[in-house]
N, C-alpha and C. Protein backbone atom coordinates (compact mmCIF):
# COMPACT_ATOMS: atom_id res chain seq x y z
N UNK A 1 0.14 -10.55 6.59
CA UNK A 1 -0.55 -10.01 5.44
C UNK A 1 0.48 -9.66 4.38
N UNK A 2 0.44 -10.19 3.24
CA UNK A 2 1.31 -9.68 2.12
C UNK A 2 0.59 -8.53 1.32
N UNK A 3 0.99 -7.73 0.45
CA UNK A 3 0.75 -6.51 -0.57
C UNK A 3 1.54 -6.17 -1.26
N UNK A 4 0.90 -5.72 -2.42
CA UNK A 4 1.35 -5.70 -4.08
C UNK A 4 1.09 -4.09 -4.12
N UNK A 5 1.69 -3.26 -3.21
CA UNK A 5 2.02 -2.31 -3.19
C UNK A 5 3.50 -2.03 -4.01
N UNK A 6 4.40 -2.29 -3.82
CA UNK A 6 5.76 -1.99 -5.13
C UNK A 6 5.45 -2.34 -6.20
N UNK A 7 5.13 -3.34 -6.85
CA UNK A 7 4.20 -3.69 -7.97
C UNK A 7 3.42 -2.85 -8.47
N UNK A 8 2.62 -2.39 -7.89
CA UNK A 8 1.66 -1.18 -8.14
C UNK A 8 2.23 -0.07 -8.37
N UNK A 9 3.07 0.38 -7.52
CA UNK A 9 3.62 1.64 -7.52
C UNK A 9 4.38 1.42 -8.78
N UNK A 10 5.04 0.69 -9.22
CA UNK A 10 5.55 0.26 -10.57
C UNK A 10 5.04 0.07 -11.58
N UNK A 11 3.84 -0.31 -11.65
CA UNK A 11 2.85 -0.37 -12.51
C UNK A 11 2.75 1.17 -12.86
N UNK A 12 2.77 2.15 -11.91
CA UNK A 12 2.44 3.33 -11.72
C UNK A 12 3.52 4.60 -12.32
N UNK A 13 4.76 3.91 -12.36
CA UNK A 13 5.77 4.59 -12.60
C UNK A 13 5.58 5.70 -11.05
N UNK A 14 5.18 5.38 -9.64
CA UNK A 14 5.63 6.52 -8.47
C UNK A 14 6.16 6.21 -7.48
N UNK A 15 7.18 7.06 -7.29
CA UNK A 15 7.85 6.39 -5.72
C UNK A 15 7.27 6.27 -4.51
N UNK A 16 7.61 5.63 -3.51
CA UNK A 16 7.45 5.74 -2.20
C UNK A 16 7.28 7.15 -1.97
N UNK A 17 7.37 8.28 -1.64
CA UNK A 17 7.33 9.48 -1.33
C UNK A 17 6.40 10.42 -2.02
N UNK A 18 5.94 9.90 -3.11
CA UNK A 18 4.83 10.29 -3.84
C UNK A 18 3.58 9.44 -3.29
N UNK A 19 3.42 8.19 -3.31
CA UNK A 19 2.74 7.34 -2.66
C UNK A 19 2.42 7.76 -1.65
N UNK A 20 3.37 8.10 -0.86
CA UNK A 20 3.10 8.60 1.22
C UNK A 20 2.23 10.20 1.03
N UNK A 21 2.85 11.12 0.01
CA UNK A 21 2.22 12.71 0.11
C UNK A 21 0.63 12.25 -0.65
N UNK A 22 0.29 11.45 -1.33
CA UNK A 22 -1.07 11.29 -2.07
C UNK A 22 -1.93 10.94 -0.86
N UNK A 23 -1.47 9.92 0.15
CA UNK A 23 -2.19 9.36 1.10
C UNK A 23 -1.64 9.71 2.79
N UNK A 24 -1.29 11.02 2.92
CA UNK A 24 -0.86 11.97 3.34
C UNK A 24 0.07 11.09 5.15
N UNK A 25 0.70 9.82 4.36
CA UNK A 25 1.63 9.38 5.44
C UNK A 25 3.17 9.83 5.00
N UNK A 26 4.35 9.51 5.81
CA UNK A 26 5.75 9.40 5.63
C UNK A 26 5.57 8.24 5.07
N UNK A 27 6.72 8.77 4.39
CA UNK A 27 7.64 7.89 3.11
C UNK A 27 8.08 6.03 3.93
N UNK A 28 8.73 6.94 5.06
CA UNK A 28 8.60 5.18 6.27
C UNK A 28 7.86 4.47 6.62
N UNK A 29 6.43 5.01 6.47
CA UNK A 29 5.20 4.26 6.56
C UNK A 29 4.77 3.20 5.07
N UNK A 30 5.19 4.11 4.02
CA UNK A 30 4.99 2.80 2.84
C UNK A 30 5.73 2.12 2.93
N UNK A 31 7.05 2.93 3.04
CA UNK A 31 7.92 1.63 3.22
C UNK A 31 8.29 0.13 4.64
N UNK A 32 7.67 0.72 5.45
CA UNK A 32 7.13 -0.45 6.44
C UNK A 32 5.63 -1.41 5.90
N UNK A 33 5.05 -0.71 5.17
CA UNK A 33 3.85 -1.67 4.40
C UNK A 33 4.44 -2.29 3.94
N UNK A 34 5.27 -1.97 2.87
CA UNK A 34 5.64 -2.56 1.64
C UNK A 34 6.57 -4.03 2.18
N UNK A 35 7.61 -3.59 2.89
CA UNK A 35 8.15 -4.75 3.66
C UNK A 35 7.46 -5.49 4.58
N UNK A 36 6.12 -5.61 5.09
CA UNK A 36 5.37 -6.21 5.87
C UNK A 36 5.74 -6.21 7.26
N UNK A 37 6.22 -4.78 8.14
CA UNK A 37 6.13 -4.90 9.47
C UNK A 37 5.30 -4.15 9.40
N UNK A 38 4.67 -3.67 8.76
CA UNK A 38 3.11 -2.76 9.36
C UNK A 38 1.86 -3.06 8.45
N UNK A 39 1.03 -3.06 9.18
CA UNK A 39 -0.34 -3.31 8.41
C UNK A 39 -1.53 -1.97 8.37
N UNK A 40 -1.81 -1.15 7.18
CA UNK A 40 -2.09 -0.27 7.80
C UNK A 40 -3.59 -0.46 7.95
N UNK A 41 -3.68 0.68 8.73
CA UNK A 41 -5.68 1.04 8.43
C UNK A 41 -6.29 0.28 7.47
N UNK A 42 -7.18 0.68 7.86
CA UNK A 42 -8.82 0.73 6.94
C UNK A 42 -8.65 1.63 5.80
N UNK A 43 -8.74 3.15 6.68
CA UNK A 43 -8.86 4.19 5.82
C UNK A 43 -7.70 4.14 4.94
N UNK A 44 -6.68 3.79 5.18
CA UNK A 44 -5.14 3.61 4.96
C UNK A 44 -5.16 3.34 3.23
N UNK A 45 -5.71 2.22 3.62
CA UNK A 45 -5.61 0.73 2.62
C UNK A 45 -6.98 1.46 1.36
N UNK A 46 -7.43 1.82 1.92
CA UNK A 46 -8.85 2.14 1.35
C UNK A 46 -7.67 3.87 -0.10
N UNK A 47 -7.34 3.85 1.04
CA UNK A 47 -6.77 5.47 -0.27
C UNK A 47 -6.07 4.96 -0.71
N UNK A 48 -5.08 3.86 -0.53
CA UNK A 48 -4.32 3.09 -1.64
C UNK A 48 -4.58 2.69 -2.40
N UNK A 49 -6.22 1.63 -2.51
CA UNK A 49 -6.85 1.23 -3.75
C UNK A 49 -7.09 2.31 -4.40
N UNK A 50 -7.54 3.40 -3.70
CA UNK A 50 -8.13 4.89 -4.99
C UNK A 50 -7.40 4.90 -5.93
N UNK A 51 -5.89 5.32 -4.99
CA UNK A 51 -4.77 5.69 -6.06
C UNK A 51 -4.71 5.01 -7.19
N UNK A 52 -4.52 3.64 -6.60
CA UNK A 52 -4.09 2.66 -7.51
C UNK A 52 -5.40 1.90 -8.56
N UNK A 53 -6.96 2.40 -8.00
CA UNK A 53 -7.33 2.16 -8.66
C UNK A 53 -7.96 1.23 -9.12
N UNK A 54 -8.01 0.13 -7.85
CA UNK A 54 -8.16 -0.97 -7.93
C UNK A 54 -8.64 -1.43 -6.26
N UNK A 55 -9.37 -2.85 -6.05
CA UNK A 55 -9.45 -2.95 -4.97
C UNK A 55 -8.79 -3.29 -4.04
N UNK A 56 -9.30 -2.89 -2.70
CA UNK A 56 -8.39 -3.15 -1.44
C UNK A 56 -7.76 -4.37 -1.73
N UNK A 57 -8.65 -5.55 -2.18
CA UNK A 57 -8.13 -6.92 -2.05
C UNK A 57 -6.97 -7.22 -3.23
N UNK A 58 -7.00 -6.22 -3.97
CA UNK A 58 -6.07 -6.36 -5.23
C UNK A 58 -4.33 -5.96 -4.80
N UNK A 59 -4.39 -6.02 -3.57
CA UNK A 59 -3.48 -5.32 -3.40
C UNK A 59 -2.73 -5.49 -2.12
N UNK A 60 -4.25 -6.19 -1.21
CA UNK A 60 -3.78 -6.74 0.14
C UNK A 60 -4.05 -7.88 0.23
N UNK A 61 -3.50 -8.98 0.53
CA UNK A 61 -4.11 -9.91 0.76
C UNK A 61 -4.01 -10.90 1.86
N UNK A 62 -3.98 -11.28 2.33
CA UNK A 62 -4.51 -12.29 4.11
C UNK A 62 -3.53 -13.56 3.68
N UNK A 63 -2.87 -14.41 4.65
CA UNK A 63 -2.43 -14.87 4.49
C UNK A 63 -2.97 -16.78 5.48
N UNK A 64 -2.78 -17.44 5.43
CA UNK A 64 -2.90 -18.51 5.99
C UNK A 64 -3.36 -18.43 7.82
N UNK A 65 -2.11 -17.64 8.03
CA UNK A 65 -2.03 -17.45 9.47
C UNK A 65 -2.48 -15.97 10.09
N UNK A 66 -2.96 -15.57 9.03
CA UNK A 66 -3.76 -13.97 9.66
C UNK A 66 -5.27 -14.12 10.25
């Protein structure tokens, strides 16, 4: 699964650590999204679009082999 999570957060002007306290994970958890060894939740993914404002799919997206 790829995501346009740094992008966003850039779009956003907020760091990783602001990102993790809004959606009440560690800072190592976005940053394992963001690099693609973790895929998170439902609920996860779901408070990320809030933030950002946009939809889940805007942000996550499936890849060939998912």
């Amino acid at each position: 699964m790829k995501n346009r999570i740094k992008v966003a957060r850039a779009g956003q002007n907020i760091t990783q650590q602001q990102l993790a306290d809004a959606v009440g994970v560690s800072r190592q958890t976005i940053n394992s999204i963001e690099s693609g060894k973790f895929v998170p939740s439902t609920v996860l993914a779901l408070k990320m679009a809030r933030i950002f404002n946009c939809k889940v799919e805007e942000i996550f997206l499936l890849e060939e082999e998912d």
